[in-house]
C-alpha atoms as a PDB file:
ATOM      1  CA  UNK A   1      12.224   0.128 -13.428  1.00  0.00           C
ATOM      2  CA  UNK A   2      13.386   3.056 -15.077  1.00  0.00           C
ATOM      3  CA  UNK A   3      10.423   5.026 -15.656  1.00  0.00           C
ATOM      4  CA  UNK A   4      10.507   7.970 -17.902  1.00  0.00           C
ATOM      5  CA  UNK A   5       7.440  10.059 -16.414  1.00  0.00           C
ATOM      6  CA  UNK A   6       5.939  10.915 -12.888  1.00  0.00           C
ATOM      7  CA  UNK A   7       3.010   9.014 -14.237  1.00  0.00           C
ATOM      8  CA  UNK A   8       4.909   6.213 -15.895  1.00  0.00           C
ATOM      9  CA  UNK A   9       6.471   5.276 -12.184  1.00  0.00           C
ATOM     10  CA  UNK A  10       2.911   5.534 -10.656  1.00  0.00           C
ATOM     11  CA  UNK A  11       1.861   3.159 -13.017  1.00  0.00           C
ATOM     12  CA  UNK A  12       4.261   0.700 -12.092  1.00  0.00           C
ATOM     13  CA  UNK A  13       4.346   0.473  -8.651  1.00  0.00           C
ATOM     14  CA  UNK A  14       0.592   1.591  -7.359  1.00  0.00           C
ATOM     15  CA  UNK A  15      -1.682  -1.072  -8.823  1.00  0.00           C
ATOM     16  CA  UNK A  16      -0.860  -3.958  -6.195  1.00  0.00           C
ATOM     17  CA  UNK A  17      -0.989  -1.698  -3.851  1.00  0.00           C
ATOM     18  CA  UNK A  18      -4.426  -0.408  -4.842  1.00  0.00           C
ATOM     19  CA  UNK A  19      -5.729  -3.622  -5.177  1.00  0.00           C
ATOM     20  CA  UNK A  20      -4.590  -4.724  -1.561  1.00  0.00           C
ATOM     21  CA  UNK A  21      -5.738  -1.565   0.106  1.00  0.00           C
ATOM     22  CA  UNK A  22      -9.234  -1.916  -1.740  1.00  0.00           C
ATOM     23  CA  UNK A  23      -8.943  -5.617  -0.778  1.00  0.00           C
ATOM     24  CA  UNK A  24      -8.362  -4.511   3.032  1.00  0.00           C
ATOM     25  CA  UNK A  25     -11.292  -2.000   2.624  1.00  0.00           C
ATOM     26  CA  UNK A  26     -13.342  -4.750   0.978  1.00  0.00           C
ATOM     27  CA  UNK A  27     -12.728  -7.363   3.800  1.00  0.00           C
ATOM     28  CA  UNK A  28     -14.756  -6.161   6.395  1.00  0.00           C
ATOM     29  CA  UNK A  29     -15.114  -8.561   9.250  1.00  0.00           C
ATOM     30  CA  UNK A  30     -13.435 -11.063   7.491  1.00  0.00           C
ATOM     31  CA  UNK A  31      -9.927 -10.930   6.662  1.00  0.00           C
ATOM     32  CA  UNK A  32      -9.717 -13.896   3.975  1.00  0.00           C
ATOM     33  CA  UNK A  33     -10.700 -11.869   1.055  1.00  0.00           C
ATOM     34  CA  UNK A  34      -7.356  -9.271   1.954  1.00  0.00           C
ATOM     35  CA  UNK A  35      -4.824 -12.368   2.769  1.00  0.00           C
ATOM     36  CA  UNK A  36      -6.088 -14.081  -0.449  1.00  0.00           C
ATOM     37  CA  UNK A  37      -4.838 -10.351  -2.549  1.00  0.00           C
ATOM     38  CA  UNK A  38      -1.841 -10.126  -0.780  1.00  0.00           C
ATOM     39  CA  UNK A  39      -0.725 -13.902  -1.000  1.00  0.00           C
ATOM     40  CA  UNK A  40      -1.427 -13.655  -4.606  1.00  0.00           C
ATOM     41  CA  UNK A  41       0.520  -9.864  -5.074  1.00  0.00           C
ATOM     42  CA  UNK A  42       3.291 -11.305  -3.501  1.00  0.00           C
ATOM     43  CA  UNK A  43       3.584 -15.013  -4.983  1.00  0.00           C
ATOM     44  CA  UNK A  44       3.291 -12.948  -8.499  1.00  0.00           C
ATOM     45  CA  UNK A  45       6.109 -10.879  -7.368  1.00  0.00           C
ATOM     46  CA  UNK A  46       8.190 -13.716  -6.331  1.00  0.00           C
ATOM     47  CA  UNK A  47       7.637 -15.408  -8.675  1.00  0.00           C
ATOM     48  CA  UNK A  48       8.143 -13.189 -12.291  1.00  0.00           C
ATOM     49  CA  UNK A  49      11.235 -12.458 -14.165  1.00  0.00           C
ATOM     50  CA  UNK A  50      12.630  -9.850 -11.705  1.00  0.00           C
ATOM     51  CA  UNK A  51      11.155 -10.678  -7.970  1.00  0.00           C
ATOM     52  CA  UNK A  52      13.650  -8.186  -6.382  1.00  0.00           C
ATOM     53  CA  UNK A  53      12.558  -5.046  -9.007  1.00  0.00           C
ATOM     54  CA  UNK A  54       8.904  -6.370  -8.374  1.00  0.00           C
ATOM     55  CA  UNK A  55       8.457  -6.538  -4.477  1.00  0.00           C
ATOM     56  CA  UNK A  56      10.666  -3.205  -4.455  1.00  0.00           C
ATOM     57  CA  UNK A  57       8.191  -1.713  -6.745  1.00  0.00           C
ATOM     58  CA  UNK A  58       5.358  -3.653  -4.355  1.00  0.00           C
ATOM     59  CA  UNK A  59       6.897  -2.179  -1.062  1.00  0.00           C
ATOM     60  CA  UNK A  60       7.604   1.290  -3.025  1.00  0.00           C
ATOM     61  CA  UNK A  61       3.771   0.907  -4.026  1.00  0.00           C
ATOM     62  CA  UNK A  62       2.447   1.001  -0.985  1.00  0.00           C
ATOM     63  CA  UNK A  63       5.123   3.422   0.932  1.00  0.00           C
ATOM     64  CA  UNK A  64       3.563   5.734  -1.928  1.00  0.00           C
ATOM     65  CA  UNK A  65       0.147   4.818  -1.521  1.00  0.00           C
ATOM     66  CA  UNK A  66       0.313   5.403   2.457  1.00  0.00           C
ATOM     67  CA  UNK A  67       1.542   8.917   2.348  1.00  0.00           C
ATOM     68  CA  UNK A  68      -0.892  10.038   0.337  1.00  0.00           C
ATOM     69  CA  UNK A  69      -3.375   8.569   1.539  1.00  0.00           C
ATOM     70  CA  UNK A  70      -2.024   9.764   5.213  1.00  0.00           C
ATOM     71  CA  UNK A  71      -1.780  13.608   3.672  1.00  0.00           C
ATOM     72  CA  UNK A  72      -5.647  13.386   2.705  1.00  0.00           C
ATOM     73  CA  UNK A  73      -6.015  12.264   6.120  1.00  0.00           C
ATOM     74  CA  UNK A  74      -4.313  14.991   7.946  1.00  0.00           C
ATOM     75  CA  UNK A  75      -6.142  17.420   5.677  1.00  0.00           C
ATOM     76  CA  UNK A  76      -9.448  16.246   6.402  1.00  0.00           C
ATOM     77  CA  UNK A  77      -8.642  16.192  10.023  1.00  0.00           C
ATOM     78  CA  UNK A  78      -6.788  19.356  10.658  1.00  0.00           C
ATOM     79  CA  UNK A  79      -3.826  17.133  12.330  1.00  0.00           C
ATOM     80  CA  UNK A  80      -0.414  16.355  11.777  1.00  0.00           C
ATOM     81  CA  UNK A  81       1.170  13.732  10.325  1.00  0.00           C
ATOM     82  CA  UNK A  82       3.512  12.889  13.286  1.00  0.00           C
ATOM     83  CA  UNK A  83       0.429  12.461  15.136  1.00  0.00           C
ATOM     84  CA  UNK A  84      -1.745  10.899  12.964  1.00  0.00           C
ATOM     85  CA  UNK A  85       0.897   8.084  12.623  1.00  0.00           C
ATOM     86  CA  UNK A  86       1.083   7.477  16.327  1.00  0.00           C
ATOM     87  CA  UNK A  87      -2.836   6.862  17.079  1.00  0.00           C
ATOM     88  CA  UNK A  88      -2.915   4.896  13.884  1.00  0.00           C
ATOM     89  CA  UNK A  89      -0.281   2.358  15.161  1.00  0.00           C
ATOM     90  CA  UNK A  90      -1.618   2.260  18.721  1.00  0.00           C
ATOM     91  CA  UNK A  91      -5.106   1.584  17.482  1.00  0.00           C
ATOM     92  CA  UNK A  92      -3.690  -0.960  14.937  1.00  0.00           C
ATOM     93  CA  UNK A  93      -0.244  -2.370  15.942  1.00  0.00           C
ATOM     94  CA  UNK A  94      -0.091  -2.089  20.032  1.00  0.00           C
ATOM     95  CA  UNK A  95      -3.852  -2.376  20.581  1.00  0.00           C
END
């Protein structure tokens, strides 16, 4: 990936991730719907010309897709990032 504009790198690496985070937010109760998107995201990376180039852009994707989506969230909320990071992964990843 080489891309030649801001835009032109946003429009390589954001769509899988868009379509897993809407899949997430689409998935309600049940998860199948979000593990269906992100088998499929990832067998297509794997499996294309360049799977390295394609599940860095993938993992790149979402990186960029988190942080902006966690600097809307600190501006809505009037916190920090630091701290918004640490309730979101004991809610999510310690329970």
């Amino acid at each position: 990936m080489n891309p030649t504009t801001p835009e032109a790198a946003m429009a390589a690496v954001l769509p899988a991730a868009l379509e897993l985070t809407t899949a997430y937010t689409a998935a309600g109760d049940d998860p199948s719907l979000y593990w269906e998107a992100m088998r499929r995201v990832l067998g297509e990376s794997l499996d294309g010309v360049d799977p390295a180039t394609a599940m860095a852009q993938l993992i790149f994707g979402l990186c960029a897709l988190s942080g902006i989506l966690l600097d809307q969230l600190a501006e809505q909320t009037g916190q920090d990032r630091a701290g918004l990071l640490a309730e979101i992964h004991r809610v999510y990843l310690t329970g």
